[in-house]
C-alpha atoms as a PDB file:
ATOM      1  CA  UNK A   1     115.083  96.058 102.773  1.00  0.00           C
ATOM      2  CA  UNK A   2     114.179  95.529 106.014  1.00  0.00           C
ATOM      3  CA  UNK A   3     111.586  92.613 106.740  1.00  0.00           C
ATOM      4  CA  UNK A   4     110.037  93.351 109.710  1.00  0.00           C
ATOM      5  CA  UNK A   5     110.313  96.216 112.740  1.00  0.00           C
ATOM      6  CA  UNK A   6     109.404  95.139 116.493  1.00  0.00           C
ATOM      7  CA  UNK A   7     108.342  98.074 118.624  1.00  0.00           C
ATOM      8  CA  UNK A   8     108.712  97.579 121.951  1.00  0.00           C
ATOM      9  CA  UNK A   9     107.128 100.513 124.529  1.00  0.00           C
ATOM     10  CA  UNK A  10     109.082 100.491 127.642  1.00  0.00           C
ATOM     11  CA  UNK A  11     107.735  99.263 130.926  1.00  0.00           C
ATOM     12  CA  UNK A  12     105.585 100.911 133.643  1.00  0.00           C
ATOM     13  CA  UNK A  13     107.082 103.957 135.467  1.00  0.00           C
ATOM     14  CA  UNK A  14     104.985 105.846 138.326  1.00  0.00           C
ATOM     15  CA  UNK A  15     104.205 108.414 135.659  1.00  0.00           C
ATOM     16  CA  UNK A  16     102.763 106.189 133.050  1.00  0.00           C
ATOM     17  CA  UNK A  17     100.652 104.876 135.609  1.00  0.00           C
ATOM     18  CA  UNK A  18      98.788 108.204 137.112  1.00  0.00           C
ATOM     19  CA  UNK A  19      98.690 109.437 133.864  1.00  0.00           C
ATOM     20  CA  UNK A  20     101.302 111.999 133.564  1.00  0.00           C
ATOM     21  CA  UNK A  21     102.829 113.168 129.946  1.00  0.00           C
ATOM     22  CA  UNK A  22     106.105 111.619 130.146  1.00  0.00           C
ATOM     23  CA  UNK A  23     107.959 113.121 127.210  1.00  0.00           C
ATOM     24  CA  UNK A  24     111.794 114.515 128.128  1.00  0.00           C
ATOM     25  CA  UNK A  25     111.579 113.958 131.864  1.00  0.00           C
ATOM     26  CA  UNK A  26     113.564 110.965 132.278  1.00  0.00           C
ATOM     27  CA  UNK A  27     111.600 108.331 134.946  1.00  0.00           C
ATOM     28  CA  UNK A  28     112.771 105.027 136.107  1.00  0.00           C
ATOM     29  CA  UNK A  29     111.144 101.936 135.823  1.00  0.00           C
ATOM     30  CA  UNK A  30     108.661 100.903 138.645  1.00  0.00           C
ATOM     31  CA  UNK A  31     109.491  97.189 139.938  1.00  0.00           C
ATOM     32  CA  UNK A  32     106.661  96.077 138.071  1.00  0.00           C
ATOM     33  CA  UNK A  33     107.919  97.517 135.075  1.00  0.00           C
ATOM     34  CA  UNK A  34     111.315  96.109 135.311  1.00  0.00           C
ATOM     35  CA  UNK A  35     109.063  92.764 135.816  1.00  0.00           C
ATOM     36  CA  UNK A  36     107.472  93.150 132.244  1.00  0.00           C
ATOM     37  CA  UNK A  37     109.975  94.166 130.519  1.00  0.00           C
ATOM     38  CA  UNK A  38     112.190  90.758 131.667  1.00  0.00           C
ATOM     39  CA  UNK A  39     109.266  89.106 130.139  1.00  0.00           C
ATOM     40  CA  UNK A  40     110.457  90.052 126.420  1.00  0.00           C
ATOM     41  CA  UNK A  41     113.202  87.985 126.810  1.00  0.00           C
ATOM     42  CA  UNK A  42     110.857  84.486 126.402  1.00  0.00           C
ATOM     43  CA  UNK A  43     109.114  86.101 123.642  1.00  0.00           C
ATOM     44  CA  UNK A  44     112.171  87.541 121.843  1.00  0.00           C
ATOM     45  CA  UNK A  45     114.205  84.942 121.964  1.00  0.00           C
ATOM     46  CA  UNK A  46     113.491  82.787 119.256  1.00  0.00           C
ATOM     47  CA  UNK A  47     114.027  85.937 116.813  1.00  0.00           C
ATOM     48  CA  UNK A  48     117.364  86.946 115.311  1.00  0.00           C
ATOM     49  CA  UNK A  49     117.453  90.723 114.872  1.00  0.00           C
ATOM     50  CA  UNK A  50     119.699  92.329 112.577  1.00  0.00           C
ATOM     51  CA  UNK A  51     119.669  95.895 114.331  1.00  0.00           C
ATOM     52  CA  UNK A  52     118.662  96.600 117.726  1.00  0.00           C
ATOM     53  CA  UNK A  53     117.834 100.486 118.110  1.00  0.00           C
ATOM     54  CA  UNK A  54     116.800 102.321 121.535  1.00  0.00           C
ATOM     55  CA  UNK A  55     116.016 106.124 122.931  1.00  0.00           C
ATOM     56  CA  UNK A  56     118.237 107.471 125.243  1.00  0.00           C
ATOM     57  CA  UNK A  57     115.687 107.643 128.144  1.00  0.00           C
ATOM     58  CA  UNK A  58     116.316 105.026 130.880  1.00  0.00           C
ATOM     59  CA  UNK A  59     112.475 103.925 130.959  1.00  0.00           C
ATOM     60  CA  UNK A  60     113.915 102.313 126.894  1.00  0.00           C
ATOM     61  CA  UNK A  61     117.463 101.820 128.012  1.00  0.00           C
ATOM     62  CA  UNK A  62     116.379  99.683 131.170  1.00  0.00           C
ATOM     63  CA  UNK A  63     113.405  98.106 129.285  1.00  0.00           C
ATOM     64  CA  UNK A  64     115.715  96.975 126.753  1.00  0.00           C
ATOM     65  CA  UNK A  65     118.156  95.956 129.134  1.00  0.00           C
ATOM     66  CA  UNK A  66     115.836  93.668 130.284  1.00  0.00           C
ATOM     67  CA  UNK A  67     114.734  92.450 127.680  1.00  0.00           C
ATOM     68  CA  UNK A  68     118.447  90.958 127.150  1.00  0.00           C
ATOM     69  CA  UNK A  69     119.675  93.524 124.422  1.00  0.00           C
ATOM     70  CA  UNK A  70     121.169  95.846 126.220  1.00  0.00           C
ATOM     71  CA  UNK A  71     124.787  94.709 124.496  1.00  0.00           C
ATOM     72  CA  UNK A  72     123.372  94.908 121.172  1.00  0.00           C
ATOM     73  CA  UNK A  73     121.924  97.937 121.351  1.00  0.00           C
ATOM     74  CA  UNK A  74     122.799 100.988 119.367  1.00  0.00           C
ATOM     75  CA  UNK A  75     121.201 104.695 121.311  1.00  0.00           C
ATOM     76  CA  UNK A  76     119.187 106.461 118.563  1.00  0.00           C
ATOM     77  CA  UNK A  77     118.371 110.077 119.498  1.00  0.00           C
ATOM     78  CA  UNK A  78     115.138 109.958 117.226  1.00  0.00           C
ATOM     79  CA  UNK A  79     113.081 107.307 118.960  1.00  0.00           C
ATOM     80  CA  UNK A  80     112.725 109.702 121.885  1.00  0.00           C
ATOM     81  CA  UNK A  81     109.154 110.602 122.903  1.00  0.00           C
ATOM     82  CA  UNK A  82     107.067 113.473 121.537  1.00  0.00           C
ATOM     83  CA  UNK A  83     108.544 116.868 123.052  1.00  0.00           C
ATOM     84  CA  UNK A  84     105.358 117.725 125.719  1.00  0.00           C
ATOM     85  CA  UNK A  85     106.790 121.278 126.223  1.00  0.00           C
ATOM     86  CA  UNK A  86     104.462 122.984 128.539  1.00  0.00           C
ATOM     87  CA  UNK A  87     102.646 120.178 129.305  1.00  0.00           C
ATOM     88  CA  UNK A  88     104.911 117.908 130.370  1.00  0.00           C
ATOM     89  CA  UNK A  89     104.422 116.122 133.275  1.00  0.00           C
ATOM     90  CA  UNK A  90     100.532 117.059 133.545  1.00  0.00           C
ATOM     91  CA  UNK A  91      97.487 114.728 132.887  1.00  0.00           C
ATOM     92  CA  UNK A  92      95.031 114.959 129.617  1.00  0.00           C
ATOM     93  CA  UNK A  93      92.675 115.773 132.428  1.00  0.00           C
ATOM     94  CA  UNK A  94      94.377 118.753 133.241  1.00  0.00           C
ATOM     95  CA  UNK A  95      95.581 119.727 130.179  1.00  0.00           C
ATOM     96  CA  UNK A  96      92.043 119.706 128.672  1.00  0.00           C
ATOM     97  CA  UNK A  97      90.595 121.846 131.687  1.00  0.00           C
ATOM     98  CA  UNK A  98      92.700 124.382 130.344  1.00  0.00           C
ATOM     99  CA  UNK A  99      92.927 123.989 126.581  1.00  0.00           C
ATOM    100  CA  UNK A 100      89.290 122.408 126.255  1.00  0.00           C
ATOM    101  CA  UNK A 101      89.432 120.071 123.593  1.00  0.00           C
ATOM    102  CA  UNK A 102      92.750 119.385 123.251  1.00  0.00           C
ATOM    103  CA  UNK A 103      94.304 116.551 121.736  1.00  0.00           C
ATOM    104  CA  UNK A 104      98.652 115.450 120.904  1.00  0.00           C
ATOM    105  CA  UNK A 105      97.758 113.997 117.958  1.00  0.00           C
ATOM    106  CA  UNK A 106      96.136 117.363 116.762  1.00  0.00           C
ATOM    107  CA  UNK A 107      97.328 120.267 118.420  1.00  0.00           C
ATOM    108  CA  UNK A 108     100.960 119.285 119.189  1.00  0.00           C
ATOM    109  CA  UNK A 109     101.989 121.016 122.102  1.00  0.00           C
ATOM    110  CA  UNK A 110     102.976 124.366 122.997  1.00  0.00           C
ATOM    111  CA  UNK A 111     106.772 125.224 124.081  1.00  0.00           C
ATOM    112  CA  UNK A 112     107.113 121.500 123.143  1.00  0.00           C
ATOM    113  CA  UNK A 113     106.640 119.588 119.355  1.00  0.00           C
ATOM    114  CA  UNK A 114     104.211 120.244 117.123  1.00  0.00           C
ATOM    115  CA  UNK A 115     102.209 117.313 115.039  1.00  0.00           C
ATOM    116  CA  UNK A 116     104.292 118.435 111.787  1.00  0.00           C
ATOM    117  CA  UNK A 117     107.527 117.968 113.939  1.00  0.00           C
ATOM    118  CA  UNK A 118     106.749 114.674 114.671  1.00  0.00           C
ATOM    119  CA  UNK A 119     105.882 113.866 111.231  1.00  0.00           C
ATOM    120  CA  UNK A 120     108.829 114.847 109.820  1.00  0.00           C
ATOM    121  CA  UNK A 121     110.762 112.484 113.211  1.00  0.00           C
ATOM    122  CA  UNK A 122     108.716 109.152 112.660  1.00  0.00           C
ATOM    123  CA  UNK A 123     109.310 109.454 108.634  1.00  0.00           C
ATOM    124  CA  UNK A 124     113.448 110.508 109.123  1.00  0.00           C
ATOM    125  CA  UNK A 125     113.365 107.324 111.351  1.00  0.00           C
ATOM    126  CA  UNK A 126     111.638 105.303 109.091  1.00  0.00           C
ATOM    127  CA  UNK A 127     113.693 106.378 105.784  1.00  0.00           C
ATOM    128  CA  UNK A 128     116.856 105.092 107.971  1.00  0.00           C
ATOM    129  CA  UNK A 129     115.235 102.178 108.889  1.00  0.00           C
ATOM    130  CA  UNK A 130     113.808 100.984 105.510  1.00  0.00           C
ATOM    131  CA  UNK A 131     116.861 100.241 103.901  1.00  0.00           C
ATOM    132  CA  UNK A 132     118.251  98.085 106.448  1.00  0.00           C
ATOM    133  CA  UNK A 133     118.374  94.462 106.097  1.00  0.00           C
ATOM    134  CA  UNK A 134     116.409  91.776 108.058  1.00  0.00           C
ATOM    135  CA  UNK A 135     114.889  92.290 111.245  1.00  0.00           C
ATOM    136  CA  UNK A 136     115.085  95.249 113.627  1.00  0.00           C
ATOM    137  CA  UNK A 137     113.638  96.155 117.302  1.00  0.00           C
ATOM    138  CA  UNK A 138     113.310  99.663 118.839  1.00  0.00           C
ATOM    139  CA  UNK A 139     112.700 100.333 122.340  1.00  0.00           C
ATOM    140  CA  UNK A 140     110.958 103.096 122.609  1.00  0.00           C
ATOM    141  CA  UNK A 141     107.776 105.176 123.845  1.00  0.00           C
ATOM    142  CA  UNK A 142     103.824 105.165 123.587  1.00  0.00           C
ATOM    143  CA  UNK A 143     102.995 108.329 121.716  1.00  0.00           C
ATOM    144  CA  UNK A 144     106.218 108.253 119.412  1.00  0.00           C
ATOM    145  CA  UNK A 145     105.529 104.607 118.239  1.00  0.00           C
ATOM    146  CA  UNK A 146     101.462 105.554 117.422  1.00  0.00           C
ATOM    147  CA  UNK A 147     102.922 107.996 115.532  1.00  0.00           C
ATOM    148  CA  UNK A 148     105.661 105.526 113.632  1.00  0.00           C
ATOM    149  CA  UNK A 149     102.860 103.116 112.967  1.00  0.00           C
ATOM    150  CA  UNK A 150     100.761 105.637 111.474  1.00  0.00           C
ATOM    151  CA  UNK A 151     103.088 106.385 109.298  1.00  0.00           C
ATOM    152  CA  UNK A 152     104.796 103.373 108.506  1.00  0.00           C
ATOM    153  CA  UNK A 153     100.970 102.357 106.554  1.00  0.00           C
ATOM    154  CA  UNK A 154     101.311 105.871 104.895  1.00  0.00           C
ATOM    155  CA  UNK A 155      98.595 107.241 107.406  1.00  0.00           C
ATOM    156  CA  UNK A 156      98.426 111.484 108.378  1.00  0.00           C
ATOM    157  CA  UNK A 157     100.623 111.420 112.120  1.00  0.00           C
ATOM    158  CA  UNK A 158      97.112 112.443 113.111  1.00  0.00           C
ATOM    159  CA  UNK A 159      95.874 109.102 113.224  1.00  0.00           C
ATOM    160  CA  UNK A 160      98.557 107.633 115.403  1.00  0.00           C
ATOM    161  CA  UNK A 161      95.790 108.768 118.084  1.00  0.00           C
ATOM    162  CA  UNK A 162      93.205 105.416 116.992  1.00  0.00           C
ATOM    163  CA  UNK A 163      96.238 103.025 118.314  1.00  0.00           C
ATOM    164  CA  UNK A 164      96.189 102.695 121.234  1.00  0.00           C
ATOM    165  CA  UNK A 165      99.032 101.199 122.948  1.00  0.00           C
ATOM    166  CA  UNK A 166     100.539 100.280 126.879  1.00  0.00           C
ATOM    167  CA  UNK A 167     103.145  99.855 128.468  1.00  0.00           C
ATOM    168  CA  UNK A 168     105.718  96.668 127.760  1.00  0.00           C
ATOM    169  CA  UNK A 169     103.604  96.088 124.708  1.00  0.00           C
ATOM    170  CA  UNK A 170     104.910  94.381 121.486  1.00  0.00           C
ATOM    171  CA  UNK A 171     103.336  95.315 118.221  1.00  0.00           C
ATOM    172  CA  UNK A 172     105.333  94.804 114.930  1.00  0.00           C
ATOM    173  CA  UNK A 173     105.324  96.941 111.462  1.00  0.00           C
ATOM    174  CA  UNK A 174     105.938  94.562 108.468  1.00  0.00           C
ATOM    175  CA  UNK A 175     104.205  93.698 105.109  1.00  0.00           C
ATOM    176  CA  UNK A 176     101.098  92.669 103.669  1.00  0.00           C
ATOM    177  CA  UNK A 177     102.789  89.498 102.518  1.00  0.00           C
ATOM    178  CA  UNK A 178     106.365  88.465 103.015  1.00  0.00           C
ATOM    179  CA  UNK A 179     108.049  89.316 100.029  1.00  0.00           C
ATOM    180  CA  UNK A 180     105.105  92.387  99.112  1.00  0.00           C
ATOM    181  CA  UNK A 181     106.224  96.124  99.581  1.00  0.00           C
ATOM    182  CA  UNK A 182     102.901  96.822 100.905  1.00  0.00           C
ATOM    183  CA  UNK A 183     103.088  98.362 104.261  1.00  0.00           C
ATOM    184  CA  UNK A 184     100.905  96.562 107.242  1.00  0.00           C
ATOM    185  CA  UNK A 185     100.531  96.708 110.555  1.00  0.00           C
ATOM    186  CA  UNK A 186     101.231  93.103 111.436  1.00  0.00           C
ATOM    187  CA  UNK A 187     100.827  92.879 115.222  1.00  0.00           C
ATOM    188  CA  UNK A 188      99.534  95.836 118.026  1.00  0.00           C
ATOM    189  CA  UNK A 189      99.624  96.186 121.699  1.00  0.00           C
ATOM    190  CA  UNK A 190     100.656  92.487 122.297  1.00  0.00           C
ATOM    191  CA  UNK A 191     101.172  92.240 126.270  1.00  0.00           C
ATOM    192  CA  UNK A 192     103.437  90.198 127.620  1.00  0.00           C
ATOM    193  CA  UNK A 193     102.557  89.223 130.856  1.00  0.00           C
ATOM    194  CA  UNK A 194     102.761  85.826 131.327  1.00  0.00           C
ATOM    195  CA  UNK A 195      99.040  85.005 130.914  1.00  0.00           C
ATOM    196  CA  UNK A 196      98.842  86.992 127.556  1.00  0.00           C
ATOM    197  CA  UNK A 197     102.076  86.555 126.078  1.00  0.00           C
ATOM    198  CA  UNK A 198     101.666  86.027 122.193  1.00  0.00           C
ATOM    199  CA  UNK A 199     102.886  83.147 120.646  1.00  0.00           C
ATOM    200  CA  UNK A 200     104.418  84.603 117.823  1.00  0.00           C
ATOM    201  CA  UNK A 201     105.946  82.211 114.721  1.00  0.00           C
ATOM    202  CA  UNK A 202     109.263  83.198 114.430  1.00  0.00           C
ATOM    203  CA  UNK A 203     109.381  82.623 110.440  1.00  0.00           C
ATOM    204  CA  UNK A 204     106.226  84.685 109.808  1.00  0.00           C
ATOM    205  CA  UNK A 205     106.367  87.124 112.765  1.00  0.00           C
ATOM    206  CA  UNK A 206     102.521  86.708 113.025  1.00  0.00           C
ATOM    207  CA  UNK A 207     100.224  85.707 116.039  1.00  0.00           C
ATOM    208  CA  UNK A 208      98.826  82.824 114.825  1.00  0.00           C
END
């Protein structure tokens, strides 16, 4: 069974930072975010991962790359980010200046996925993941990991909207105690620039 899962969201891109729903459309990392995401590779270091999984968009490819496992990583269609549809590549502002009141995490989005679709994604990635031994880290994106985490601790997709996380951010899914079967959110939103990278044990995978 696996032990622990490190989420990684990929590093800056010029859409992430103005705001823009990046789901399909596949960015580049800024020079910035190719910065962060070379910071990983003191924090991951220490860690021996079993499985190494990544979306197919460059911002995850490149951030992983970084990172130092691009060699070791395996492409996994799933981890892609939530299908925007209509709305990709526009702002919440607006989005919500014409659907008033609109948010992912509740109304999906139209000509894109809806909130049941992405259910039924995070728990078909976490059923393959669960069995696997050890521990594994995914590179992948900010709405598509809120919605992993949510479900991971047996939590409605819905509520994937009360984490919030940024870019080149480490959280990690795991267990309420080592050898428990209790799901638990055991890190989220970790940065890793260098004056707030977490000091993580590498026996425990906690913050201490």
């Amino acid at each position: 069974m696996a032990t622990q899962i490190f989420l990684i969201r990929h590093g800056e891109t010029e859409w992430s930072l103005t705001g823009r729903h990046t789901g399909r459309t596949d960015v580049p990392l800024t020079a910035n975010g190719e910065h962060r995401a070379a910071q990983f590779r003191g924090v991951l270091q220490s860690f021996k991962f079993t499985q190494v999984l990544t979306s197919p968009l460059q911002r995850a490819r490149r951030t992983c790359e970084f990172a130092g496992f691009g060699g070791a990583a395996q492409v996994e269609p799933d981890l892609q980010e939530w299908d925007y549809g209509d709305y990709e590549g526009r702002t919440s502002v607006d989005i919500c200046a014409r659907q008033p009141g609109w948010n992912l995490f509740e109304d999906g989005s139209p000509g894109g996925e809806s909130v049941e679709q992405i259910s039924e994604r995070a728990d078909r990635v976490l059923g393959g993941l669960r069995p696997m031994d050890g521990t594994i880290l995914l590179f992948s994106h900010g709405h598509f990991l809120r919605a992993l985490a949510a479900r991971w601790i047996g939590l409605p997709v819905q509520e994937g909207r009360h984490f919030a996380l940024d870019t080149a951010s480490l959280s990690i899914l795991g267990y309420e105690h080592r050898h428990d079967e209790t799901p638990a959110i055991s890190l989220w939103n970790a940065g890793c620039a260098q004056k707030e990278t977490p000091t993580i044990d590498s026996t425990t995978g906690v913050a201490p």
